[in-house]
N, C-alpha and C. Protein backbone atom coordinates (compact mmCIF):
# COMPACT_ATOMS: atom_id res chain seq x y z
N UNK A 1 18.55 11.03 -3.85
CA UNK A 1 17.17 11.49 -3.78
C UNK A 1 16.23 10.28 -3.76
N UNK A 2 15.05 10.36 -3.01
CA UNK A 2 14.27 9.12 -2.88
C UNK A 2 13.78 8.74 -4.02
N UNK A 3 13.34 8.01 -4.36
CA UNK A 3 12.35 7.61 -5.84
C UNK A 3 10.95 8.17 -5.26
N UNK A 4 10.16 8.48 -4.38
CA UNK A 4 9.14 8.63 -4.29
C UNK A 4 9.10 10.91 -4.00
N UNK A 5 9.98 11.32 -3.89
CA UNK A 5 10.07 12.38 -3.78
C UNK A 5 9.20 13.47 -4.03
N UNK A 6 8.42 13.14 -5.09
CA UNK A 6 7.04 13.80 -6.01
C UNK A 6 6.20 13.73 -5.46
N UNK A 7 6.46 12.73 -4.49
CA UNK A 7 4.91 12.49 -3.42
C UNK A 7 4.59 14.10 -1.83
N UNK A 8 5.85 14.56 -2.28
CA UNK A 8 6.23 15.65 -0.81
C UNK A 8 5.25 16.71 -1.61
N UNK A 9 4.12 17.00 -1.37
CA UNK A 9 3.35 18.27 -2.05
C UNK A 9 1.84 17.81 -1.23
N UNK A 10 1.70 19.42 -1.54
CA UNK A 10 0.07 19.48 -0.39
C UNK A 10 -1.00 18.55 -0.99
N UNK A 11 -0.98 17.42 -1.80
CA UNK A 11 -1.98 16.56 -2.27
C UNK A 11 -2.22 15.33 -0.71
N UNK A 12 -0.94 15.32 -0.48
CA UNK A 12 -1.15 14.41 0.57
C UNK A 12 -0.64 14.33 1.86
N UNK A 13 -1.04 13.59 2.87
CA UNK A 13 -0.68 13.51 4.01
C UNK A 13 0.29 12.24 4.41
N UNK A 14 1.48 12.61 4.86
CA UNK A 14 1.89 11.44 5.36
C UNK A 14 2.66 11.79 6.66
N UNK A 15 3.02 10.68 7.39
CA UNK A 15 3.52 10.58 8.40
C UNK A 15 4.65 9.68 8.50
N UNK A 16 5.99 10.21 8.82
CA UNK A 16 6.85 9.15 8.67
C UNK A 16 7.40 8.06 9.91
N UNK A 17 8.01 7.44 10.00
CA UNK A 17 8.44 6.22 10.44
C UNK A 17 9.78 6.04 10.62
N UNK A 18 9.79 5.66 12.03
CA UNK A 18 11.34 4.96 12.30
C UNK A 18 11.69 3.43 11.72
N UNK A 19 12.74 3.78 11.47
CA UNK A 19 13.32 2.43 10.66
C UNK A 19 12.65 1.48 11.69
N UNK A 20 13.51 1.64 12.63
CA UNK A 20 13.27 0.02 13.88
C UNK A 20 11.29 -0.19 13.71
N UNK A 21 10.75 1.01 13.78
CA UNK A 21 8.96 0.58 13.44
C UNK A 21 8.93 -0.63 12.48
N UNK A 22 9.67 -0.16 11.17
CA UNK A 22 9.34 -1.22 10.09
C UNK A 22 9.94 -2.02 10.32
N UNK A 23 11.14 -2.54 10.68
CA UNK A 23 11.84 -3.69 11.40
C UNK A 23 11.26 -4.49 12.63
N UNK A 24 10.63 -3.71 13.24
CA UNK A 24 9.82 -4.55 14.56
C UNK A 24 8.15 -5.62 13.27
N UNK A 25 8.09 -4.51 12.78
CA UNK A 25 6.74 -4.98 12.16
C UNK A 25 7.27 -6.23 11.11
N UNK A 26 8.56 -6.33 10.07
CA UNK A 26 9.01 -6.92 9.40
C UNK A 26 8.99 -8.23 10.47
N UNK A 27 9.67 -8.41 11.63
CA UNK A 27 10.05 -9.36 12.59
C UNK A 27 8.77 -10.33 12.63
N UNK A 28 7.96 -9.46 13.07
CA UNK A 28 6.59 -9.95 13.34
C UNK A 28 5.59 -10.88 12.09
N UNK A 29 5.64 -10.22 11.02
CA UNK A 29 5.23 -10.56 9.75
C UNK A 29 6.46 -11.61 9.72
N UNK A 30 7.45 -12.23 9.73
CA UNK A 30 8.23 -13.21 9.18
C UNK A 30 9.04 -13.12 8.24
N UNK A 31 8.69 -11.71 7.70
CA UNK A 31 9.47 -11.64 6.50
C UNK A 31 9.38 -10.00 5.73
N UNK A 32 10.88 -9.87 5.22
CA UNK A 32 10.39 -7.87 4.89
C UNK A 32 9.77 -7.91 4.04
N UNK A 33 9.14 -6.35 3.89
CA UNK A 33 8.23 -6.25 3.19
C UNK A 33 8.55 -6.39 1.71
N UNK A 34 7.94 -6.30 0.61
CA UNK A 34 8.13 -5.90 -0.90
C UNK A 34 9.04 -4.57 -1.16
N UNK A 35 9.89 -5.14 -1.40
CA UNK A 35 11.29 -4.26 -1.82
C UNK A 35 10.71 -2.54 -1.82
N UNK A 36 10.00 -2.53 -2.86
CA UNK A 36 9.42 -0.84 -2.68
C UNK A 36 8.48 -0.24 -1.70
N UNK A 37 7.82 -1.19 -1.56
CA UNK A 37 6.79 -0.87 -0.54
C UNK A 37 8.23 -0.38 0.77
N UNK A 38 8.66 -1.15 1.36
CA UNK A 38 9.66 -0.97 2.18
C UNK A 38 10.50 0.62 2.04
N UNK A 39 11.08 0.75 0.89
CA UNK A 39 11.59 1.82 0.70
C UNK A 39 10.49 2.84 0.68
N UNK A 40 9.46 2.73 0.18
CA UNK A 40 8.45 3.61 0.46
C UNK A 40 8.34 4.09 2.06
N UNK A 41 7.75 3.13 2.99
CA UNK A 41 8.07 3.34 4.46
C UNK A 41 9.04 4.13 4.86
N UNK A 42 10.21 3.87 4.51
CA UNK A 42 11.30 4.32 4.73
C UNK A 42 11.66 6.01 4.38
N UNK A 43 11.32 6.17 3.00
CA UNK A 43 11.45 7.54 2.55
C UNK A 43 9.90 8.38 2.59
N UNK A 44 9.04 8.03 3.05
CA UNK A 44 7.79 8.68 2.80
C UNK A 44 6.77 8.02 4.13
N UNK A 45 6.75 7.01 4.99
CA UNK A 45 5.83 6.92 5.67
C UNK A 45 4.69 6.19 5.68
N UNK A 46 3.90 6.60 5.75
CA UNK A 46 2.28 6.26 5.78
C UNK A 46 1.48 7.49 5.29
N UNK A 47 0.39 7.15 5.52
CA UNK A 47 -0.74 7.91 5.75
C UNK A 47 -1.95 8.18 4.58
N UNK A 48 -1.87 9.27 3.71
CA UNK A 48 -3.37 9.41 3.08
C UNK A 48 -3.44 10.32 1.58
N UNK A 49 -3.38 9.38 0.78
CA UNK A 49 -2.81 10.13 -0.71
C UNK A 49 -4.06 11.04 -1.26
N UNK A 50 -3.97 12.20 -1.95
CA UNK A 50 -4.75 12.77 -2.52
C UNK A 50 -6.65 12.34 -2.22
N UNK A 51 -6.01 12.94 -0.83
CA UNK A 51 -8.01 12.35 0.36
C UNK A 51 -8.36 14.45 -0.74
N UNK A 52 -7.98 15.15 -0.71
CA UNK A 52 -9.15 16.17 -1.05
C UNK A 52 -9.83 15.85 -3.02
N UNK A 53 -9.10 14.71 -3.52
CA UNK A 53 -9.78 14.67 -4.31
C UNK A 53 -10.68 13.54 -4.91
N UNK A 54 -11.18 13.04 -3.50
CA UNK A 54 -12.19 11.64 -3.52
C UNK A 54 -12.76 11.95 -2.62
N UNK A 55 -13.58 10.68 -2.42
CA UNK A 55 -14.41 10.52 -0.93
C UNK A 55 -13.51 8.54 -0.39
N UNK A 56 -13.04 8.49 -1.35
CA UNK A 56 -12.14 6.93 -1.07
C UNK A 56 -11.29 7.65 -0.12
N UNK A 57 -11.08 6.17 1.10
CA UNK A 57 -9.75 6.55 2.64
C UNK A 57 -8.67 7.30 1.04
N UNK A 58 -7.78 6.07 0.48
CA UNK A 58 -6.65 6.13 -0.29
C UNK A 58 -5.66 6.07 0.72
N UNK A 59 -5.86 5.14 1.67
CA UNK A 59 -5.00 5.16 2.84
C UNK A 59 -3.92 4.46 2.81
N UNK A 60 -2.73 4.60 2.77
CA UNK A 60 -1.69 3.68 3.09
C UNK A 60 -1.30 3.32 4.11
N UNK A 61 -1.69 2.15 4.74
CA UNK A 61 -1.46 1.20 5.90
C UNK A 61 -0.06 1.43 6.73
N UNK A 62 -0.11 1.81 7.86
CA UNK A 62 1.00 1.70 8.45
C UNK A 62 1.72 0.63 8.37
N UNK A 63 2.87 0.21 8.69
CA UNK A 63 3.31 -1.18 8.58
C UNK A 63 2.54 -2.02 9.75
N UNK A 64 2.61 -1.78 11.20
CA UNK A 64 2.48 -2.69 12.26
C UNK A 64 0.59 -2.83 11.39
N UNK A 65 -0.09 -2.05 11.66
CA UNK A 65 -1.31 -2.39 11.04
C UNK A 65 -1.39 -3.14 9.86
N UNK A 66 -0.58 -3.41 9.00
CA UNK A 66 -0.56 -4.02 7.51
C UNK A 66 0.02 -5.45 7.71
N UNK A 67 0.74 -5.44 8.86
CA UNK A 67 1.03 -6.87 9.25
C UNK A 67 -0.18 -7.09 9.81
N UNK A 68 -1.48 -6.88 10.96
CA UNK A 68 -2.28 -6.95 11.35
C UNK A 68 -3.18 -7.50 10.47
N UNK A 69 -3.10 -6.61 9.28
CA UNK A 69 -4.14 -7.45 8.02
C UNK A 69 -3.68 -8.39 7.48
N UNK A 70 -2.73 -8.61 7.50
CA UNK A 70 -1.87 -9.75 6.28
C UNK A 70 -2.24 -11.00 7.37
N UNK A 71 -1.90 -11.06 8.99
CA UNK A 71 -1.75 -11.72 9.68
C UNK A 71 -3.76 -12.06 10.00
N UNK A 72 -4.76 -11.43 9.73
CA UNK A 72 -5.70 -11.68 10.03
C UNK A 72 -6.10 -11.46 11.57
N UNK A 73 -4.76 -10.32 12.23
CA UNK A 73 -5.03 -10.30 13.99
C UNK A 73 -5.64 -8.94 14.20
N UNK A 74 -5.88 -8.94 15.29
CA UNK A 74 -6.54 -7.52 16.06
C UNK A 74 -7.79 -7.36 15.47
N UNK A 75 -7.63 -5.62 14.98
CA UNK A 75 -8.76 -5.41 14.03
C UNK A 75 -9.63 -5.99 13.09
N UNK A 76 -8.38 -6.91 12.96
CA UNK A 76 -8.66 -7.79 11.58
C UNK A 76 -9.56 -9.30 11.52
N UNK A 77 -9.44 -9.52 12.82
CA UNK A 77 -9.28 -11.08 12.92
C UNK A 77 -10.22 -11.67 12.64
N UNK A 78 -11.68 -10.77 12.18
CA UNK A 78 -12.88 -11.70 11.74
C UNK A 78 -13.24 -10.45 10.60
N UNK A 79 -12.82 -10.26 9.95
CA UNK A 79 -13.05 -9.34 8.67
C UNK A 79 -13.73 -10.24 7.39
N UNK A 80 -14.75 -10.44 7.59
CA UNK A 80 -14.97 -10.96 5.86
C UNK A 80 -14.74 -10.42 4.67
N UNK A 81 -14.44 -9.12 4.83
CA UNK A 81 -14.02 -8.59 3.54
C UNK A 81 -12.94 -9.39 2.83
N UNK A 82 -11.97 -9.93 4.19
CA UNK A 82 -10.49 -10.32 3.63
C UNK A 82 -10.84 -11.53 3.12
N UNK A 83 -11.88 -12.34 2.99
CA UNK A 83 -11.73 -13.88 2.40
C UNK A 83 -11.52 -13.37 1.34
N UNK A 84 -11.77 -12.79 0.55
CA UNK A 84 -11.29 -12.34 -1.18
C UNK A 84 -9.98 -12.22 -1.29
N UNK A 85 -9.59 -11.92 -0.15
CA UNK A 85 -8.09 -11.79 -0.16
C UNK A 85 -7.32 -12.97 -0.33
N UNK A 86 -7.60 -13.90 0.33
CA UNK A 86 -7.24 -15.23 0.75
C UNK A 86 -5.93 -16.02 -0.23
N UNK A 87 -6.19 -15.61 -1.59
CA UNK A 87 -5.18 -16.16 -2.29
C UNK A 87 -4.29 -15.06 -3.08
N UNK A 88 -4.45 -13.82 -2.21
CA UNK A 88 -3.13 -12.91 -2.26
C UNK A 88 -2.23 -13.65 -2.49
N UNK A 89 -1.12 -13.00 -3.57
CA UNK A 89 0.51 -12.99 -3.78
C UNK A 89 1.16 -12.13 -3.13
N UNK A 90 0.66 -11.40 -2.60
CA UNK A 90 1.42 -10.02 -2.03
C UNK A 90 1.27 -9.21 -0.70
N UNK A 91 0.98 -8.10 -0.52
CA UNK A 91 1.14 -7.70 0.67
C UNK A 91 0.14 -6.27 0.80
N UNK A 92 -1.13 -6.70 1.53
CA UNK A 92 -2.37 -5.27 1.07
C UNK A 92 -1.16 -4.30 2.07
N UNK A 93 -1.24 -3.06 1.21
CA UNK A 93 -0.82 -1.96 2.06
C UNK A 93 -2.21 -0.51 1.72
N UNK A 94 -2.67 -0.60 0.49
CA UNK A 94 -3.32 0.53 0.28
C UNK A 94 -4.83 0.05 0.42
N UNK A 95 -5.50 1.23 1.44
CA UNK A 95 -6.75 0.67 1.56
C UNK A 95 -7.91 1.82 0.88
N UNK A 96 -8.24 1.36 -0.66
CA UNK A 96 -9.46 2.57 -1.55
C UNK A 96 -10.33 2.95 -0.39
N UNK A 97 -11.24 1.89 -0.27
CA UNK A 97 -12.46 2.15 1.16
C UNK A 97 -12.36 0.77 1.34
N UNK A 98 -13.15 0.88 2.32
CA UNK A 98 -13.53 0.16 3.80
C UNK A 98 -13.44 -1.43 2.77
N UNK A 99 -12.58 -2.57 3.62
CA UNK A 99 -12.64 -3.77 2.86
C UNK A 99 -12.20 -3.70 1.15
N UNK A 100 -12.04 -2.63 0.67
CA UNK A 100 -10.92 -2.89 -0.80
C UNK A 100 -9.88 -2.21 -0.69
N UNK A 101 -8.78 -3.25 -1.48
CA UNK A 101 -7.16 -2.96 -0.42
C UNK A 101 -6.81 -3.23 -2.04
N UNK A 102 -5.70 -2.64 -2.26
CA UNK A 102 -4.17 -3.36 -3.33
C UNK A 102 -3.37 -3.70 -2.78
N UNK A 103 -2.40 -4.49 -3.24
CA UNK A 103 -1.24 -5.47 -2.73
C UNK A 103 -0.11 -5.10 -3.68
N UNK A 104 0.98 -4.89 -2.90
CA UNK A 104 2.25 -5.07 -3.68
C UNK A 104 2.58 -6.51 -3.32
N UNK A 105 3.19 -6.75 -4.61
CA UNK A 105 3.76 -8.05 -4.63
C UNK A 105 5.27 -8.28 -4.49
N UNK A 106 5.06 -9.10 -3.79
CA UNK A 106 6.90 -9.16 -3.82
C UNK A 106 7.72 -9.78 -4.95
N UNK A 107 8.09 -8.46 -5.58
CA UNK A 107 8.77 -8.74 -6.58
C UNK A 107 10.44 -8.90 -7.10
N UNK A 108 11.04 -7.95 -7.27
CA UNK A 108 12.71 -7.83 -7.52
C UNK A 108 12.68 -6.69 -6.72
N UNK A 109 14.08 -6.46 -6.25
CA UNK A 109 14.25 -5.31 -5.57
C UNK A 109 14.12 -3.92 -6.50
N UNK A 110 14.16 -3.73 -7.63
CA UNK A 110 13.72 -2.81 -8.87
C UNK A 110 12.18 -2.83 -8.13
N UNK A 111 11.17 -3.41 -8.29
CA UNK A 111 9.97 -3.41 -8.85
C UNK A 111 9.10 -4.11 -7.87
N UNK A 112 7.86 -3.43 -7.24
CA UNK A 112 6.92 -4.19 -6.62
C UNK A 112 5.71 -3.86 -7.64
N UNK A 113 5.00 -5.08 -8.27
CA UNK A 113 4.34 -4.83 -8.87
C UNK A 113 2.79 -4.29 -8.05
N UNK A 114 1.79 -3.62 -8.19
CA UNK A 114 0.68 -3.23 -7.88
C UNK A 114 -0.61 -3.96 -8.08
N UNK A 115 -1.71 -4.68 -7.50
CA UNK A 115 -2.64 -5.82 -8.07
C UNK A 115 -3.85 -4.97 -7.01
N UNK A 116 -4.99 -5.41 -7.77
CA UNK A 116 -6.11 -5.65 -6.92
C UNK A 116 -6.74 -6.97 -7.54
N UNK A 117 -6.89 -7.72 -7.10
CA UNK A 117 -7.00 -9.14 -7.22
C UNK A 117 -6.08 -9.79 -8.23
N UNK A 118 -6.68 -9.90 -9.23
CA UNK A 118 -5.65 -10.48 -10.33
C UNK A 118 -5.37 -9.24 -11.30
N UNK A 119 -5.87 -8.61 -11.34
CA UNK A 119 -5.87 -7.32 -11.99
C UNK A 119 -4.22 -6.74 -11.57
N UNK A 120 -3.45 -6.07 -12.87
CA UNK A 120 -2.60 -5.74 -12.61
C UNK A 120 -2.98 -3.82 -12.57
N UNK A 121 -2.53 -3.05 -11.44
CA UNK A 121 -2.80 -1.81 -11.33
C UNK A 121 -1.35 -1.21 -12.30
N UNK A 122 -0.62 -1.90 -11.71
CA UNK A 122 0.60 -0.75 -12.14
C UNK A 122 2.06 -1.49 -12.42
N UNK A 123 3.17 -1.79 -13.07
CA UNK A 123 4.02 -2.57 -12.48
C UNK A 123 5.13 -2.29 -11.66
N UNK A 124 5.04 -1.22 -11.19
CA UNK A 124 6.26 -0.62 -9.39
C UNK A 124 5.39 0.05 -8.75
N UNK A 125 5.37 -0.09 -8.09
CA UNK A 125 5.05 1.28 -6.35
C UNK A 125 5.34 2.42 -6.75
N UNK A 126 6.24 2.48 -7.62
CA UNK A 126 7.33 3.90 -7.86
C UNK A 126 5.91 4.64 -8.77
N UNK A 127 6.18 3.71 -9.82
CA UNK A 127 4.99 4.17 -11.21
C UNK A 127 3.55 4.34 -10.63
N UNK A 128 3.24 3.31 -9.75
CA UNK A 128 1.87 3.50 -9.37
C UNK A 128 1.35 4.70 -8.56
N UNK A 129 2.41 5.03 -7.52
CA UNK A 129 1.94 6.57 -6.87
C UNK A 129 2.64 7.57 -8.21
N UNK A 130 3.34 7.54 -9.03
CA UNK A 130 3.30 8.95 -10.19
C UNK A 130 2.03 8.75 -10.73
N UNK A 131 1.35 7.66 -10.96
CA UNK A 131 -0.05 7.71 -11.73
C UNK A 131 -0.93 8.34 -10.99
N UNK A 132 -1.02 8.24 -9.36
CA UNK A 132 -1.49 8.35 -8.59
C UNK A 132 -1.66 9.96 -8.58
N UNK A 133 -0.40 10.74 -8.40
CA UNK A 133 -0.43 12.15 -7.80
C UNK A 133 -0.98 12.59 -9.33
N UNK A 134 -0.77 12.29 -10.10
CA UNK A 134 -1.42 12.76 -11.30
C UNK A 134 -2.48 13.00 -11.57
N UNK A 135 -3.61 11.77 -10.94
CA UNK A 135 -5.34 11.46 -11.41
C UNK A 135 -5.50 10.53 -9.87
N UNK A 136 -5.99 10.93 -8.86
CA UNK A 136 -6.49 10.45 -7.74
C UNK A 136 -7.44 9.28 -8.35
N UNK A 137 -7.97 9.18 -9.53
CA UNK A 137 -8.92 8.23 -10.09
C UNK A 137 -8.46 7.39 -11.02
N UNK A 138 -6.97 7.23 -11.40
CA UNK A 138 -6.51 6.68 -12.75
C UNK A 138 -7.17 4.99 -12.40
N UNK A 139 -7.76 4.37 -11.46
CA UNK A 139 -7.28 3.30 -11.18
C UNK A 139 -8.92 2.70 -11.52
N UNK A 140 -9.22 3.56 -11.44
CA UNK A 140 -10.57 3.09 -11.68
C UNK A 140 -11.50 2.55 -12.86
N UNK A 141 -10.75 2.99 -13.86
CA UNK A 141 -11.12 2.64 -14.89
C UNK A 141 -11.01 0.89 -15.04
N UNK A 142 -10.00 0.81 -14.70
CA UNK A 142 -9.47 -0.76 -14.46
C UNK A 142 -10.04 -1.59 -13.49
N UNK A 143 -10.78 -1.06 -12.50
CA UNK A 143 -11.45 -1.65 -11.51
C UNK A 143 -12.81 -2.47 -12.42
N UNK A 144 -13.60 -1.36 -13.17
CA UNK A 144 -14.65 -1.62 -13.86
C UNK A 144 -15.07 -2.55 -14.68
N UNK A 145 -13.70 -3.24 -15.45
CA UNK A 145 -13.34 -3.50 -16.21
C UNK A 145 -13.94 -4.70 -16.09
């Protein structure tokens, strides 16, 4: 059974993905993604976590697009939002709204930890979407902070 399995319920939208997608996109980026984040792709997709209970995207980045941001190309390539980014450890996949992103970090194959800047959100992908389907807002408190 996947580790993310809890995520399959009408809170959210996702769309899934062929392996070779995340492998073409891995190629491209230089390197695979963060152990969970990856398995995430893999067993669950992309797309848009608990959108009916915000006005935040809560978007999870496709891969080829998330290399796009990491890489600073396409869409991306003159974004000032991302200079904040600049001394990322990790890898933005989740985008709150427009220009604020979290990063998994590449951690152990157990554990991608969760950050928005130095701020620690969560310590796995796994834990961070159960906090997630729970309170569409848990994260915020910590933002404020």
């Amino acid at each position: 059974m996947s580790a993310f399995h809890f995520l399959h319920n009408e809170k959210h939208t996702f769309y899934p993905l062929d392996i070779k997608d995340i492998e073409a996109a891995e190629q491209r980026l230089g390197a695979r993604f963060p152990a969970e984040l990856r398995q995430f792709y893999v067993d669950v997709g992309y797309g848009f976590a608990n959108r009916n209970e915000t006005i935040a995207f809560q978007r999870i980045i496709d891969p080829e697009s998330a290399v796009d941001l990491h890489l600073r190309e396409g869409f991306y390539e003159h974004d000032p939002d991302l200079d904040m980014y600049d001394e990322r450890e990790g890898f933005l996949f989740f985008e709150v709204v427009e220009g604020l992103y979290f990063e998994a970090r590449w951690g152990t194959e157990d554990a991608s930890p969760v950050y928005f800047m130095d701020t620690c959100i969560s310590d796995s992908l796994q834990a961070f979407f159960e906090q997630f389907d729970n309170d569409a807002h848990f994260y915020e408190k910590m933002l404020e902070e």
